[in-house]
C-alpha atoms as a PDB file:
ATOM      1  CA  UNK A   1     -13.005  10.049   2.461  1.00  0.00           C
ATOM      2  CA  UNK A   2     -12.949  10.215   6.271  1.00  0.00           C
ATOM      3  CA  UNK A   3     -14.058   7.153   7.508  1.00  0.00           C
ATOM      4  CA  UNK A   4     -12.352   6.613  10.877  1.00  0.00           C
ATOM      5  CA  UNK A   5     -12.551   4.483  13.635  1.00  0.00           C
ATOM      6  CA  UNK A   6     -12.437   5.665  17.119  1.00  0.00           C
ATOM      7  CA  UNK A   7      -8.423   6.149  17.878  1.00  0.00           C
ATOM      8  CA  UNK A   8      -8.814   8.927  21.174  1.00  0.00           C
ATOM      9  CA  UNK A   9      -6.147   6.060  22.712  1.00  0.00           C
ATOM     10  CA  UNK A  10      -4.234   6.448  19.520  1.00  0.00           C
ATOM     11  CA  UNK A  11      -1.267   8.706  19.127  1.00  0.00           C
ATOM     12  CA  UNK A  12      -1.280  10.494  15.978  1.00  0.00           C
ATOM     13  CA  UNK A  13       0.294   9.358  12.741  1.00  0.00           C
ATOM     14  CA  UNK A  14       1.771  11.645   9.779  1.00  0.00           C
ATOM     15  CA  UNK A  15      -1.243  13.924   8.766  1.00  0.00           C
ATOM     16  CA  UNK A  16      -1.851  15.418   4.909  1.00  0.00           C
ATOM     17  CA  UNK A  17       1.424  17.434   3.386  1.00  0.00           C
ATOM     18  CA  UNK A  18       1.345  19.083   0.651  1.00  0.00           C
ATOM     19  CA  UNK A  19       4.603  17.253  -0.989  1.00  0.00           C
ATOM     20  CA  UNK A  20       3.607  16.401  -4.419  1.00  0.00           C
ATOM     21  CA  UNK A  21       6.296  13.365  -4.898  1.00  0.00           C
ATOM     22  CA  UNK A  22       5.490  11.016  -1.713  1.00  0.00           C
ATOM     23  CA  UNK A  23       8.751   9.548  -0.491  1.00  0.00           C
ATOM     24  CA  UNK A  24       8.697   5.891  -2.043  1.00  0.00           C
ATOM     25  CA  UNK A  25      12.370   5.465  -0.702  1.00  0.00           C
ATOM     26  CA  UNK A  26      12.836   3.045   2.242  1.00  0.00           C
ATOM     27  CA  UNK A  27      14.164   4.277   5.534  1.00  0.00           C
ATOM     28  CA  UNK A  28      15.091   3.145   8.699  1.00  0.00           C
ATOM     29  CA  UNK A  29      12.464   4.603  10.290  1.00  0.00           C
ATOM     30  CA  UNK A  30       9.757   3.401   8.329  1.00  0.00           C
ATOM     31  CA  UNK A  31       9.903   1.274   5.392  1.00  0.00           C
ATOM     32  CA  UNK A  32      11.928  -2.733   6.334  1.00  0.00           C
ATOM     33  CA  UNK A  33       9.813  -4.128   3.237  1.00  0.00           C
ATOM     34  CA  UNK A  34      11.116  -3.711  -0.367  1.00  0.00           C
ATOM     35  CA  UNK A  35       8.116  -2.029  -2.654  1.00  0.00           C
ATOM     36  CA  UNK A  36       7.427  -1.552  -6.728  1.00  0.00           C
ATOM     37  CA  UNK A  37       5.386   1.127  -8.096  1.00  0.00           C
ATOM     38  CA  UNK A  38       1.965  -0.096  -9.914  1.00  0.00           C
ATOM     39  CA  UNK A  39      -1.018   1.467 -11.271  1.00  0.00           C
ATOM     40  CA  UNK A  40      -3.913  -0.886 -10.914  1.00  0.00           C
ATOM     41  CA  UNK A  41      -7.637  -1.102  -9.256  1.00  0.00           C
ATOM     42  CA  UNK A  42      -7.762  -1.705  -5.848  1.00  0.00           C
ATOM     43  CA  UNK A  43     -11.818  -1.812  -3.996  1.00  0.00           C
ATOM     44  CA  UNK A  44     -11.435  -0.538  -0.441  1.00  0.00           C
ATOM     45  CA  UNK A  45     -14.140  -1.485   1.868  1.00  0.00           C
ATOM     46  CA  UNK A  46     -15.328   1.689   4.185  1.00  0.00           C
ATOM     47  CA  UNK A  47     -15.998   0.668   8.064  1.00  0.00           C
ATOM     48  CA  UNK A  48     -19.601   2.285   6.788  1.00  0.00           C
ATOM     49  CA  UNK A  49     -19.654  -1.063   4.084  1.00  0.00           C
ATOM     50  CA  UNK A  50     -19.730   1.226   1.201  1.00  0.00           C
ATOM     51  CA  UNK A  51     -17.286   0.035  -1.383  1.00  0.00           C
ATOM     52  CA  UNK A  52     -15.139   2.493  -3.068  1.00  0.00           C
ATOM     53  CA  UNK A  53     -12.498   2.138  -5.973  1.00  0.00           C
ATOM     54  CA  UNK A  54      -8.715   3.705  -5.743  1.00  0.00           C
ATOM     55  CA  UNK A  55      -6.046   3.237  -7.739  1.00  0.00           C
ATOM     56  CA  UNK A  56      -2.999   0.723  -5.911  1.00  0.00           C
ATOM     57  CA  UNK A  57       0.407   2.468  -6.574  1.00  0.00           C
ATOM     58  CA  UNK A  58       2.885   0.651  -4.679  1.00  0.00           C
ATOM     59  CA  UNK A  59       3.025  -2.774  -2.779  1.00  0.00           C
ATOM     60  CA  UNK A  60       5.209  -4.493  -0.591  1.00  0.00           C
ATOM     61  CA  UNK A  61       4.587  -7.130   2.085  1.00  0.00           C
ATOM     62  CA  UNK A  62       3.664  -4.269   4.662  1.00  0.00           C
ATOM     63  CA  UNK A  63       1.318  -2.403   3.017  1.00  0.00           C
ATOM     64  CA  UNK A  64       0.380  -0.507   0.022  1.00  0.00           C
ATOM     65  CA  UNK A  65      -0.074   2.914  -1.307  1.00  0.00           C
ATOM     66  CA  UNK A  66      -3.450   4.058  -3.416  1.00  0.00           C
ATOM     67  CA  UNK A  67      -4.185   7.370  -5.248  1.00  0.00           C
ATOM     68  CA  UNK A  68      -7.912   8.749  -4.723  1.00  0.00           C
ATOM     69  CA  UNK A  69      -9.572  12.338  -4.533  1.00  0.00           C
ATOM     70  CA  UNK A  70     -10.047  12.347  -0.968  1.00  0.00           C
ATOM     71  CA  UNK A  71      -7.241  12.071   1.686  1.00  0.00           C
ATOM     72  CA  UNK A  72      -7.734   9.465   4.097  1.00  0.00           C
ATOM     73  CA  UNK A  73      -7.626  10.573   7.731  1.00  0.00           C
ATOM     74  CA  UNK A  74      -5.089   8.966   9.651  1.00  0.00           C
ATOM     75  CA  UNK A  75      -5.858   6.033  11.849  1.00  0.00           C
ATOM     76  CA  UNK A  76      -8.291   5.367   9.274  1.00  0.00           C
ATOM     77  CA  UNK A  77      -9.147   1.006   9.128  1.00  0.00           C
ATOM     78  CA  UNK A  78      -9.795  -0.125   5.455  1.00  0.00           C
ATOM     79  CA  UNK A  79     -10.966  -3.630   3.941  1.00  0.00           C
ATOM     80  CA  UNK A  80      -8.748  -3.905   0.824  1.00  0.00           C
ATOM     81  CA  UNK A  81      -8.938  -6.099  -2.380  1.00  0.00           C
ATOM     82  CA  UNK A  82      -6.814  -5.837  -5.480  1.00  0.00           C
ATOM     83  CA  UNK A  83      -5.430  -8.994  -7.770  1.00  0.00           C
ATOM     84  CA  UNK A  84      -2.011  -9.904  -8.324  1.00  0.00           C
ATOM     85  CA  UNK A  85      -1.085 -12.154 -11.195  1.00  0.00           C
ATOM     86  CA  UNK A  86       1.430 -15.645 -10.471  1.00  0.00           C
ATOM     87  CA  UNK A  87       2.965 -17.340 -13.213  1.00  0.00           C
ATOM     88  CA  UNK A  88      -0.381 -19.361 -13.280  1.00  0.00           C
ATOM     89  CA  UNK A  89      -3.274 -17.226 -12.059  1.00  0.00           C
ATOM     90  CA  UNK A  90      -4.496 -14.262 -11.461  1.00  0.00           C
ATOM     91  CA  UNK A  91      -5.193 -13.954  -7.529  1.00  0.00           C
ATOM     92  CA  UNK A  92      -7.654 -12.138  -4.933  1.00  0.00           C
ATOM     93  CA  UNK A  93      -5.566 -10.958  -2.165  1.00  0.00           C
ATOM     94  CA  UNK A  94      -7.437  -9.275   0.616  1.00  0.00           C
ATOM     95  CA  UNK A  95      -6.392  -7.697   3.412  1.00  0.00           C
ATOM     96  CA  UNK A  96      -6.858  -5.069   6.075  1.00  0.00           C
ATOM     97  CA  UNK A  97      -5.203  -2.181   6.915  1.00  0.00           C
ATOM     98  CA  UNK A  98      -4.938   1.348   8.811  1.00  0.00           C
ATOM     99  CA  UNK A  99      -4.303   4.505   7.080  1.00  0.00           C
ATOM    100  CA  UNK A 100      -0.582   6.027   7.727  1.00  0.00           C
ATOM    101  CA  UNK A 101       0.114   9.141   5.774  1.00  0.00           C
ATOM    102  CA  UNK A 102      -1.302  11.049   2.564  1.00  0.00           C
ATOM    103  CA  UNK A 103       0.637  13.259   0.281  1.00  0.00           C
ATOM    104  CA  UNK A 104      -1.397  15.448  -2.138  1.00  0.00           C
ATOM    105  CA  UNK A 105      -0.380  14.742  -5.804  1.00  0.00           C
ATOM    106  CA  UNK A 106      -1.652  16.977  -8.218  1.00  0.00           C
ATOM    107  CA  UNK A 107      -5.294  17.311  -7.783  1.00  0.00           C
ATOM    108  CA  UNK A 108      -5.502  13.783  -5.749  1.00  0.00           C
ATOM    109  CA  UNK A 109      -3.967  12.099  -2.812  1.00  0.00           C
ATOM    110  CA  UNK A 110      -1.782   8.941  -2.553  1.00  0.00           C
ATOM    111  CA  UNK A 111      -2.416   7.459   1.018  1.00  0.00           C
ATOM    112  CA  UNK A 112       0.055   4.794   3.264  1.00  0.00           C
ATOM    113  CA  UNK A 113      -1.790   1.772   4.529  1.00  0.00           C
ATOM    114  CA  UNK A 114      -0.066  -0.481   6.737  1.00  0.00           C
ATOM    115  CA  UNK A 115      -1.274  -3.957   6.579  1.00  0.00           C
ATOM    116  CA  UNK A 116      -2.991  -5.035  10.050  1.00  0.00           C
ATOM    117  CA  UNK A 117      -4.630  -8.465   8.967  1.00  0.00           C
ATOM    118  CA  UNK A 118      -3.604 -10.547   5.968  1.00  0.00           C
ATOM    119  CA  UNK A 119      -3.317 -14.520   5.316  1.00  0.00           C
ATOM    120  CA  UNK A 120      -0.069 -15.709   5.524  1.00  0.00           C
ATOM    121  CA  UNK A 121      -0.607 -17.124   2.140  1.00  0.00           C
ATOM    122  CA  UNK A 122      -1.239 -13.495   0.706  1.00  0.00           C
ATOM    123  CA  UNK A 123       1.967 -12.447   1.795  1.00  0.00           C
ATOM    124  CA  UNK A 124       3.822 -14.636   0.153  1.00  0.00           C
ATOM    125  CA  UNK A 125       1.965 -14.221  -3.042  1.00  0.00           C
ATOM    126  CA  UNK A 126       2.774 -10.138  -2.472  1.00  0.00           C
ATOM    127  CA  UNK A 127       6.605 -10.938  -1.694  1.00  0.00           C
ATOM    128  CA  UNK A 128       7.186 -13.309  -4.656  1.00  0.00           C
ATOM    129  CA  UNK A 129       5.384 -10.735  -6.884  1.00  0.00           C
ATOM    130  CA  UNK A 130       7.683  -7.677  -5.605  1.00  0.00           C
ATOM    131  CA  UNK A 131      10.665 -10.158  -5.898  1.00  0.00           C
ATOM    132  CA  UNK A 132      10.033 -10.638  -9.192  1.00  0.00           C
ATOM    133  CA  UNK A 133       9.446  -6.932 -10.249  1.00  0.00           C
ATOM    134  CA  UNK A 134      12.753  -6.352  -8.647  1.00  0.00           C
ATOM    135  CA  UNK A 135      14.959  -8.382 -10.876  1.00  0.00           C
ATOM    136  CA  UNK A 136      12.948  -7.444 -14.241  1.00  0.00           C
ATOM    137  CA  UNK A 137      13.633  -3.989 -12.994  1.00  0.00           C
ATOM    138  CA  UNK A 138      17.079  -5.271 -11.887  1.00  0.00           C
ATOM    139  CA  UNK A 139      17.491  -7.089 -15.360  1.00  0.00           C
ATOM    140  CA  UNK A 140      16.284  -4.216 -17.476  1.00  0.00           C
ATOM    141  CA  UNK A 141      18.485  -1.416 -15.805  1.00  0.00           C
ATOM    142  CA  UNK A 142      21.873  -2.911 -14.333  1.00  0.00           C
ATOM    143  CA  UNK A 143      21.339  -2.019 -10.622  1.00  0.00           C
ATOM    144  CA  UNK A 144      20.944  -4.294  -8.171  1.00  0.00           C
ATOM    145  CA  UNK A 145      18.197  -4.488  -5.795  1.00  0.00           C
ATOM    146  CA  UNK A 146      18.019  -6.025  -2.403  1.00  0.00           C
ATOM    147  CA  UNK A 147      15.189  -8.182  -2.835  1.00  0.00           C
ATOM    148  CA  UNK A 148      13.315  -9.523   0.493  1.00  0.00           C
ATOM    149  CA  UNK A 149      13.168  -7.667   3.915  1.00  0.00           C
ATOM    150  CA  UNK A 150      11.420 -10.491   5.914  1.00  0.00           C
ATOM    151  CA  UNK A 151      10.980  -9.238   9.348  1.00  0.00           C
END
């Protein structure tokens, strides 16, 4: 999967390791957005308009990680869509992003995208949703979790 935009004026972003575990952990450096693990579909939209599906591994308000057989190469821009159920719905969020990192895991990749256009509306959605993952998790285990990062 290398479907990249032109980015000669970018400066390059963490290319492919070979770490199995990808660092979920935030740090000051790169993660100011709390983030829960999940294992659901996600369709990401090539620049080319093919469709392709992934599987969405972690979320937070910034971005998302997806497992797939290809790495993505870095700088790479991605239409994304994936649902999220509320205590009411289920909900379409879409979004866009840019392709950060990806860390081979076992015989597929898990790649970092970094949200570059989504609806205000979305994000909330997203942060209630991790908010509330966070205190079942909190709930279910005893340790506390700080809850939003709102830049």
């Amino acid at each position: 999967m290398t479907d990249a935009t032109d980015t000669s004026d970018e400066k390059p972003v963490d290319d492919v390791t070979n770490d199995d575990t990808p660092d979920l952990e935030p740090s000051s450096d790169n993660r100011t957005n709390a983030r829960v693990n999940l294992d659901r579909p996600l369709i990401i939209r090539l620049s080319s308009g093919e469709s392709i599906k992934a599987r969405l591994v972690n979320l937070s308000c910034g971005g998302l990680a997806f497992e797939y057989p290809a790495a993505a190469e870095s700088g790479a821009t991605f239409g994304l869509l994936f649902q999220l159920s509320t205590k009411t719905d289920t909900i379409n969020i879409q979004a866009e992003g840019v392709a950060r990192h990806s860390h081979v895991k076992s015989e597929s990749f898990v790649t970092g995208i970094q949200f570059t256009k989504i609806s205000e509306e979305h994000i909330d959605i997203i942060e209630d949703f991790v908010e509330y993952k966070l205190s079942t998790a909190e709930q279910l285990t005893g340790f506390a979790v700080s809850h939003r990062h709102r830049n």
